[in-house]
N, C-alpha and C. Protein backbone atom coordinates (compact mmCIF):
# COMPACT_ATOMS: atom_id res chain seq x y z
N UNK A 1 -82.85 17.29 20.81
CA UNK A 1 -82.42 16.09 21.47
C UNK A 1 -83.60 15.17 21.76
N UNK A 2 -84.56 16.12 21.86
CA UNK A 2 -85.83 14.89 22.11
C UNK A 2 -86.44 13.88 21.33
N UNK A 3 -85.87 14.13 19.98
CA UNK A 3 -86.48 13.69 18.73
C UNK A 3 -85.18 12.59 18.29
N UNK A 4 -84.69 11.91 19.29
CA UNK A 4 -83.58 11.07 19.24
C UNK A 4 -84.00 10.01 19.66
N UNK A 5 -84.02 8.74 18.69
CA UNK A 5 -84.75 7.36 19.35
C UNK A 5 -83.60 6.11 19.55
N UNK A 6 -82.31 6.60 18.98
CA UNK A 6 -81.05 5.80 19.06
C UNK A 6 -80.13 6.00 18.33
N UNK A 7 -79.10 5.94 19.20
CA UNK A 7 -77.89 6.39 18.78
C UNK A 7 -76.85 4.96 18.59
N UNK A 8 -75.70 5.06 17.34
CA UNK A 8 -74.79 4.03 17.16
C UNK A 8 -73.79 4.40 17.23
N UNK A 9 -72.43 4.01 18.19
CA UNK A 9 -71.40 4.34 18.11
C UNK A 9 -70.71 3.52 16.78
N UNK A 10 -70.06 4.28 15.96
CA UNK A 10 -69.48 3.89 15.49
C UNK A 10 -67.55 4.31 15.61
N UNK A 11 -67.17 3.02 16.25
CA UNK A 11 -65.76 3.50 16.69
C UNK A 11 -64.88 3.10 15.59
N UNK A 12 -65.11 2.68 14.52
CA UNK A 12 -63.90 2.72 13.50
C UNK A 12 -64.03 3.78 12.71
N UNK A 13 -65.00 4.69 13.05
CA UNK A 13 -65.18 5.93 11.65
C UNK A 13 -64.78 7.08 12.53
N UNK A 14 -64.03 8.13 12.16
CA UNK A 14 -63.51 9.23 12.45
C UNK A 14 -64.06 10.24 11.37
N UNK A 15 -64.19 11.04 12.91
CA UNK A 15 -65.00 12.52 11.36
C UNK A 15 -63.78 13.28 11.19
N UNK A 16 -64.00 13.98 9.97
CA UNK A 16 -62.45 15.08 9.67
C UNK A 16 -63.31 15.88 8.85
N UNK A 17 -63.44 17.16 9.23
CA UNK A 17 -63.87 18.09 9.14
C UNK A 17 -63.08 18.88 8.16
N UNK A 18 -63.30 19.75 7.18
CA UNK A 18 -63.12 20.09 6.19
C UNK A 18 -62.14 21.16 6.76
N UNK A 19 -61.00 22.06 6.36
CA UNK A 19 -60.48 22.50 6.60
C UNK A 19 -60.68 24.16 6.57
N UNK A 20 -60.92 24.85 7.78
CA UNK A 20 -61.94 26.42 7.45
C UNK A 20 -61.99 26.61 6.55
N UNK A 21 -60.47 27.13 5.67
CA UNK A 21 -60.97 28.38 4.78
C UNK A 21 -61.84 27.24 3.51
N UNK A 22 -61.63 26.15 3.42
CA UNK A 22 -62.33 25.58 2.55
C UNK A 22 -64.04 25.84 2.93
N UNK A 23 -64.25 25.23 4.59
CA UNK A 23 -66.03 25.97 4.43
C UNK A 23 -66.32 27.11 4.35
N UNK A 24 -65.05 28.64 4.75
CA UNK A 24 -65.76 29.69 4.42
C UNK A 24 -65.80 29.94 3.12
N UNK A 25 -65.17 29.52 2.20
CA UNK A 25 -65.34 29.53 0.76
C UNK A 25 -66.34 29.35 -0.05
N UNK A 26 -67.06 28.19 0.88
CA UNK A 26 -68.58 27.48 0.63
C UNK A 26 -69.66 28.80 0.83
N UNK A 27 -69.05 29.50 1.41
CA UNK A 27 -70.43 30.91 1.94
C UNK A 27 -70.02 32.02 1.22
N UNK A 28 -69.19 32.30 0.76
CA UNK A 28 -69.18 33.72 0.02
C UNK A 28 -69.59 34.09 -1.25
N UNK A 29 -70.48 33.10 -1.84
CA UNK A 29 -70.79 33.44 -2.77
C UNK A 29 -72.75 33.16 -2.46
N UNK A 30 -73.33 33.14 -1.23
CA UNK A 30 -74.46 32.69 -0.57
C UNK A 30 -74.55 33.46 0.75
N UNK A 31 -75.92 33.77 0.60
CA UNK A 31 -76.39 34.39 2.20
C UNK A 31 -76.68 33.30 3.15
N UNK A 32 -76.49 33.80 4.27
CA UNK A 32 -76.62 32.95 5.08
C UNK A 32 -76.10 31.71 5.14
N UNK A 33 -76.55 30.36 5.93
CA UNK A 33 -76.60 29.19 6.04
C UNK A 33 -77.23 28.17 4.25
N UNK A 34 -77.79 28.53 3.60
CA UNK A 34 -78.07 27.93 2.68
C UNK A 34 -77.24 28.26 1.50
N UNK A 35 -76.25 26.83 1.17
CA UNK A 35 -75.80 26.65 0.04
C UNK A 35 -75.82 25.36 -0.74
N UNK A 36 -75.88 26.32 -2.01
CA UNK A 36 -76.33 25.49 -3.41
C UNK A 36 -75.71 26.04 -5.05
N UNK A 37 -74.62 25.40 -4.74
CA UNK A 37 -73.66 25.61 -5.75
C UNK A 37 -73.63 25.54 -7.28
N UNK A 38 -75.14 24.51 -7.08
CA UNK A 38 -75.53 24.37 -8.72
C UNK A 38 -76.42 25.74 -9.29
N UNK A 39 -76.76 26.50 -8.40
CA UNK A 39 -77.15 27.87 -8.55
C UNK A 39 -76.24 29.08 -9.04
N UNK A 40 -76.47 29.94 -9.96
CA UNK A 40 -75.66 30.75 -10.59
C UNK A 40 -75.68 31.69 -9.58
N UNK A 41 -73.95 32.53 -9.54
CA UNK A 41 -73.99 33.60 -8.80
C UNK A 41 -74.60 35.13 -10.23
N UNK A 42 -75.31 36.04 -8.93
CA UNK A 42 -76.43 36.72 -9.85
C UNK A 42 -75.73 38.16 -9.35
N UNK A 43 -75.89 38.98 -10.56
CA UNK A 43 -76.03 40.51 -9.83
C UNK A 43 -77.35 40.96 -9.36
N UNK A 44 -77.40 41.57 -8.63
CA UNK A 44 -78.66 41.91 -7.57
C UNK A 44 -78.40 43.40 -7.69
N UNK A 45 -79.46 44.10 -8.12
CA UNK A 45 -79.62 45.74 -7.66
C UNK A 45 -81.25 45.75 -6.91
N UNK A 46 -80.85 46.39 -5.82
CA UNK A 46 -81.96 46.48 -4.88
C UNK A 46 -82.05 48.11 -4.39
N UNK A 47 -82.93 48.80 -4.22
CA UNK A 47 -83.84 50.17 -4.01
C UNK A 47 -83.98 50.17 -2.83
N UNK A 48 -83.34 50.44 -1.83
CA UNK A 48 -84.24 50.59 -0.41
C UNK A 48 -85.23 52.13 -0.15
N UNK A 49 -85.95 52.76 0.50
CA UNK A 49 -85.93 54.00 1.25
C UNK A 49 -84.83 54.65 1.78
N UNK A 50 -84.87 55.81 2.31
CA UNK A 50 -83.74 56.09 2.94
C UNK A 50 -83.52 55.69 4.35
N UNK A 51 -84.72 55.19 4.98
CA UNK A 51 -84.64 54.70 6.53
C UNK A 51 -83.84 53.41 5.87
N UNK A 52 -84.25 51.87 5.65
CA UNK A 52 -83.75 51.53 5.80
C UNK A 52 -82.46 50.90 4.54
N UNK A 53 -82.55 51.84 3.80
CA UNK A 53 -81.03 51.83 3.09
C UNK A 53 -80.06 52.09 4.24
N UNK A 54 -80.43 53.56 4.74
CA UNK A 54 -79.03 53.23 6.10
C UNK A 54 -78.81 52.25 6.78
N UNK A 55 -80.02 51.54 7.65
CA UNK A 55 -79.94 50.39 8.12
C UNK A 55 -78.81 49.32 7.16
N UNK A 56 -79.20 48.66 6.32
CA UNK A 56 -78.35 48.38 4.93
C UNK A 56 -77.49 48.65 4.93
N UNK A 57 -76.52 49.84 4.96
CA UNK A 57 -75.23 50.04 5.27
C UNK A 57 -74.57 50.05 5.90
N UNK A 58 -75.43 50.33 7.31
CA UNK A 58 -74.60 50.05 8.42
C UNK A 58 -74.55 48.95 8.48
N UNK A 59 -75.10 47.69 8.34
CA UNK A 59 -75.02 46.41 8.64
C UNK A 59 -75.29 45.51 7.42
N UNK A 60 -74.46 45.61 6.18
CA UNK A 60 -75.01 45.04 5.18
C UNK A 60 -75.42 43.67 5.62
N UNK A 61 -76.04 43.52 4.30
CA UNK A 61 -76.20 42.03 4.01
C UNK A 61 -75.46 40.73 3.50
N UNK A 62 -74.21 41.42 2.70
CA UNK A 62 -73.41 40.74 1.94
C UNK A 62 -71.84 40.71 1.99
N UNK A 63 -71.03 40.48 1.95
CA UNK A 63 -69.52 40.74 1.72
C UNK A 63 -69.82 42.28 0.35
N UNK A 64 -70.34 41.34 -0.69
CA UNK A 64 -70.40 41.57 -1.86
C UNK A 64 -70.83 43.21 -2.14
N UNK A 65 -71.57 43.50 -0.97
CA UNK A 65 -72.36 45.15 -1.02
C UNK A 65 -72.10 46.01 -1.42
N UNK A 66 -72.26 46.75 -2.40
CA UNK A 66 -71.61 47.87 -2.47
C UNK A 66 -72.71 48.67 -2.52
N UNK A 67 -72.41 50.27 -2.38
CA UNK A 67 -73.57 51.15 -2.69
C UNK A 67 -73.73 51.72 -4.11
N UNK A 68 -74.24 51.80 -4.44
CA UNK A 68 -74.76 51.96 -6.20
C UNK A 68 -75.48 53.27 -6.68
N UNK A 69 -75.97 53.67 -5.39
CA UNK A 69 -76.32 55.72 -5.49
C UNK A 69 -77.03 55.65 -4.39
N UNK A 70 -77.36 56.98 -3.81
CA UNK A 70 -77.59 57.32 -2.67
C UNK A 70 -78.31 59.02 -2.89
N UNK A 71 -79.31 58.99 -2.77
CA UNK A 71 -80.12 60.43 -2.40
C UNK A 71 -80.73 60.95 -1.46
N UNK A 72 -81.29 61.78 -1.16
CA UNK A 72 -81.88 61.93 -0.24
C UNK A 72 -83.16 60.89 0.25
N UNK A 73 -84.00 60.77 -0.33
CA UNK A 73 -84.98 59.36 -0.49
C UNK A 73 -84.73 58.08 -0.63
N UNK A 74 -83.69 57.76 -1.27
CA UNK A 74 -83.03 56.20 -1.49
C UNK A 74 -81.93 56.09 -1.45
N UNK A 75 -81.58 54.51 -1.35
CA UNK A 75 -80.50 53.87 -1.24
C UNK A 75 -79.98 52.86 -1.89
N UNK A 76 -79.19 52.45 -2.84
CA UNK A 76 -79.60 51.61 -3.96
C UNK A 76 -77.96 50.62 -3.61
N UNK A 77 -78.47 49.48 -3.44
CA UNK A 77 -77.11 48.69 -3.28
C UNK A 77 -77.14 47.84 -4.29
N UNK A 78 -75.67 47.25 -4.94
CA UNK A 78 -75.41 45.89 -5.49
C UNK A 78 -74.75 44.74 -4.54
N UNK A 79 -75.18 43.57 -5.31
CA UNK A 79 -74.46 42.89 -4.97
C UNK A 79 -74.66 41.64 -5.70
N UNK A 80 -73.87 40.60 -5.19
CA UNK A 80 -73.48 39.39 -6.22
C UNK A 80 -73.12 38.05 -5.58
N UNK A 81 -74.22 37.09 -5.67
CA UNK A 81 -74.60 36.00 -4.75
C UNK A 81 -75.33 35.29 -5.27
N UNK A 82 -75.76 33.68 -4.89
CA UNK A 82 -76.82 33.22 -5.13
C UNK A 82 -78.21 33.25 -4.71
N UNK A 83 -79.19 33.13 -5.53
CA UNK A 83 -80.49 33.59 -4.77
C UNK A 83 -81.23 32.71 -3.87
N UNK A 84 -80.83 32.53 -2.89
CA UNK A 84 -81.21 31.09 -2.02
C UNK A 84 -83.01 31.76 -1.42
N UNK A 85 -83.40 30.89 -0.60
CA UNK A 85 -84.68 30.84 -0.07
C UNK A 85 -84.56 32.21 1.25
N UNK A 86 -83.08 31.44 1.65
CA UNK A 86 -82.91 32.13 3.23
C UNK A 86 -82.79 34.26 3.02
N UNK A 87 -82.06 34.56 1.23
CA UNK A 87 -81.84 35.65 0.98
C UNK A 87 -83.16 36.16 0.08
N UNK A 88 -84.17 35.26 0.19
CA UNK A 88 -85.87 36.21 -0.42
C UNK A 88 -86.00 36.32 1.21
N UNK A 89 -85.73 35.65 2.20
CA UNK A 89 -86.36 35.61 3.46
C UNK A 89 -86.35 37.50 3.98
N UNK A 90 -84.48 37.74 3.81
CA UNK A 90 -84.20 38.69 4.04
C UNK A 90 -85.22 40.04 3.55
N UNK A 91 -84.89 39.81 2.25
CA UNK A 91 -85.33 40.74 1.51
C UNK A 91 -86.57 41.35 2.21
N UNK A 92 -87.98 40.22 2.08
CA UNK A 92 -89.16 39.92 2.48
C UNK A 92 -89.41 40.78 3.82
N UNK A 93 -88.02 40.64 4.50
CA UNK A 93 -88.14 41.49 5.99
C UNK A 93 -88.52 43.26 5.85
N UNK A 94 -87.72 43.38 4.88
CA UNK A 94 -87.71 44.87 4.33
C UNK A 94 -88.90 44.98 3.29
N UNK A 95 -89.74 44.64 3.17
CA UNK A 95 -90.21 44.30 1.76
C UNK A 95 -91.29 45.83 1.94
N UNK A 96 -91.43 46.59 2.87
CA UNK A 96 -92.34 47.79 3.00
C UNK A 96 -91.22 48.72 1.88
N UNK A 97 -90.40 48.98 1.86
CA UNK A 97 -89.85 49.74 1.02
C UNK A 97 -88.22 49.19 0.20
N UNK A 98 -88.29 47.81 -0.54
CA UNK A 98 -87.56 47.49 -1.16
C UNK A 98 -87.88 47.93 -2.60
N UNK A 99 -87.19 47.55 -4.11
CA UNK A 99 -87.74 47.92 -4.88
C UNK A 99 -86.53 47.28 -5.79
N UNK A 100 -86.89 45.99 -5.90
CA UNK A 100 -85.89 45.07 -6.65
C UNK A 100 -85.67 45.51 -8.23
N UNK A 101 -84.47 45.90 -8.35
CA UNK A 101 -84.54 46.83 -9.93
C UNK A 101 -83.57 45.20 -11.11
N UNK A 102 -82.82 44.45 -10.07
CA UNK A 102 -82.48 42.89 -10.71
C UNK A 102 -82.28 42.37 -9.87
N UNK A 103 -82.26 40.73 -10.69
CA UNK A 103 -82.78 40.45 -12.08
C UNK A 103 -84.61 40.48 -11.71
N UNK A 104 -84.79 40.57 -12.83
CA UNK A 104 -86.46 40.51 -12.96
C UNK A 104 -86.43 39.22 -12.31
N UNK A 105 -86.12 37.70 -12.26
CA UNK A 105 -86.37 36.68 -11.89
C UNK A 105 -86.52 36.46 -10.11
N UNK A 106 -85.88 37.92 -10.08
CA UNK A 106 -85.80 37.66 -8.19
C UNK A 106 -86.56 38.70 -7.91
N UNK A 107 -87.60 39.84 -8.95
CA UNK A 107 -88.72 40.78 -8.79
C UNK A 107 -89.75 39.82 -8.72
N UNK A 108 -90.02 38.82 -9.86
CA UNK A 108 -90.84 38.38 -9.56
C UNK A 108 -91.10 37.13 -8.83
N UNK A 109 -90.30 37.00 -8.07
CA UNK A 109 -90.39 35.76 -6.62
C UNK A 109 -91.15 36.42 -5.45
N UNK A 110 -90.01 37.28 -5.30
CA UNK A 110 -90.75 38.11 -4.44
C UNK A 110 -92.52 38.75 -4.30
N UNK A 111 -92.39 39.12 -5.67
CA UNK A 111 -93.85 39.99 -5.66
C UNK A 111 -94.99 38.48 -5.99
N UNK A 112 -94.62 37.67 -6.31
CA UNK A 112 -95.34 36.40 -6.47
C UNK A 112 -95.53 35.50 -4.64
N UNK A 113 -94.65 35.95 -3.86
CA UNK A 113 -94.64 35.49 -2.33
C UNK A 113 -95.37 36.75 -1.61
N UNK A 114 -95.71 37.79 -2.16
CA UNK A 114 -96.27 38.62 -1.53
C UNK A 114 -97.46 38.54 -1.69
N UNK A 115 -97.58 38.35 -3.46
CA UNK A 115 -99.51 38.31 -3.54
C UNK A 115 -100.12 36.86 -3.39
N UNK A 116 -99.43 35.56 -2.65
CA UNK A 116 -99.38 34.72 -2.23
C UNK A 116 -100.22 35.30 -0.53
N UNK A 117 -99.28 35.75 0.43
CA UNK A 117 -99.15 36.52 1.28
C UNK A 117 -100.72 37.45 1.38
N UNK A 118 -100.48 37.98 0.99
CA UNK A 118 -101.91 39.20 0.55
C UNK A 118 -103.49 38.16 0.27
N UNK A 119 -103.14 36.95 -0.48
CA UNK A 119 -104.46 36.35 -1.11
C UNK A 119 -104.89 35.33 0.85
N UNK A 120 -103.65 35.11 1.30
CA UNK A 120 -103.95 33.80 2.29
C UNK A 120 -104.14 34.76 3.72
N UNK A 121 -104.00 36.36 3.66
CA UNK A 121 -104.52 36.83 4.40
C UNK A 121 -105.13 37.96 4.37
N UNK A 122 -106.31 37.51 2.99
CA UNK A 122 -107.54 38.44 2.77
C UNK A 122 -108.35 38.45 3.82
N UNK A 123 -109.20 39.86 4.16
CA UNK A 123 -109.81 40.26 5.09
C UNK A 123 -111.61 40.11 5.07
């Protein structure tokens, strides 16, 4: 609110707001808050550990989640979404024991934001 230097009423314009299931429609194929429709929806296979693969299941990430194998050591989920900024964010959170198996295009974002990461906080 502070960053407000003037406001215009405009009394002949009425807002009309899109009708729910039309905006939740807008999100199910996207994590989070960021959508971008000109983006292809992708299959995603992701590797967790076994700590937080459970985490992962108990609280996925996606509608889309499914589990894809499960061992004693790992946890391997799919899923099927677009690859927005806000869902490398996620990833990135886990990134001590992720192990992006697809697409290669979202292995190497990641591992390209890490040794980004690694170079800007050499010791």
């Amino acid at each position: 609110m502070e960053r407000i230097k003037g406001v215009n009423i405009l009394e002949h314009r009425k807002f009309k707001s899109k009708p729910i299931e039309e905006i939740k429609q807008l999100f199910t194929e996207s994590f989070g808050i960021w959508v971008d429709n000109k983006q292809e929806v992708e299959d995603i296979v992701i590797k967790y550990d076994k700590l937080d693969g459970s985490f992962v299941k108990s609280l996925p990430l996606h509608l889309t989640q499914r589990v894809l194998a499960e061992d004693e050591n790992s946890v391997t989920i799919g899923l099927q979404l677009r690859i927005t900024n806000d869902f490398v964010m996620a990833l990135l959170a886990r990134s001590r024991s992720i192990e992006i198996i697809k697409p290669i295009s979202l292995r190497q974002r990641v591992y390209n934001t890490l040794c980004d990461a690694v170079e800007r906080n050499r010791v």
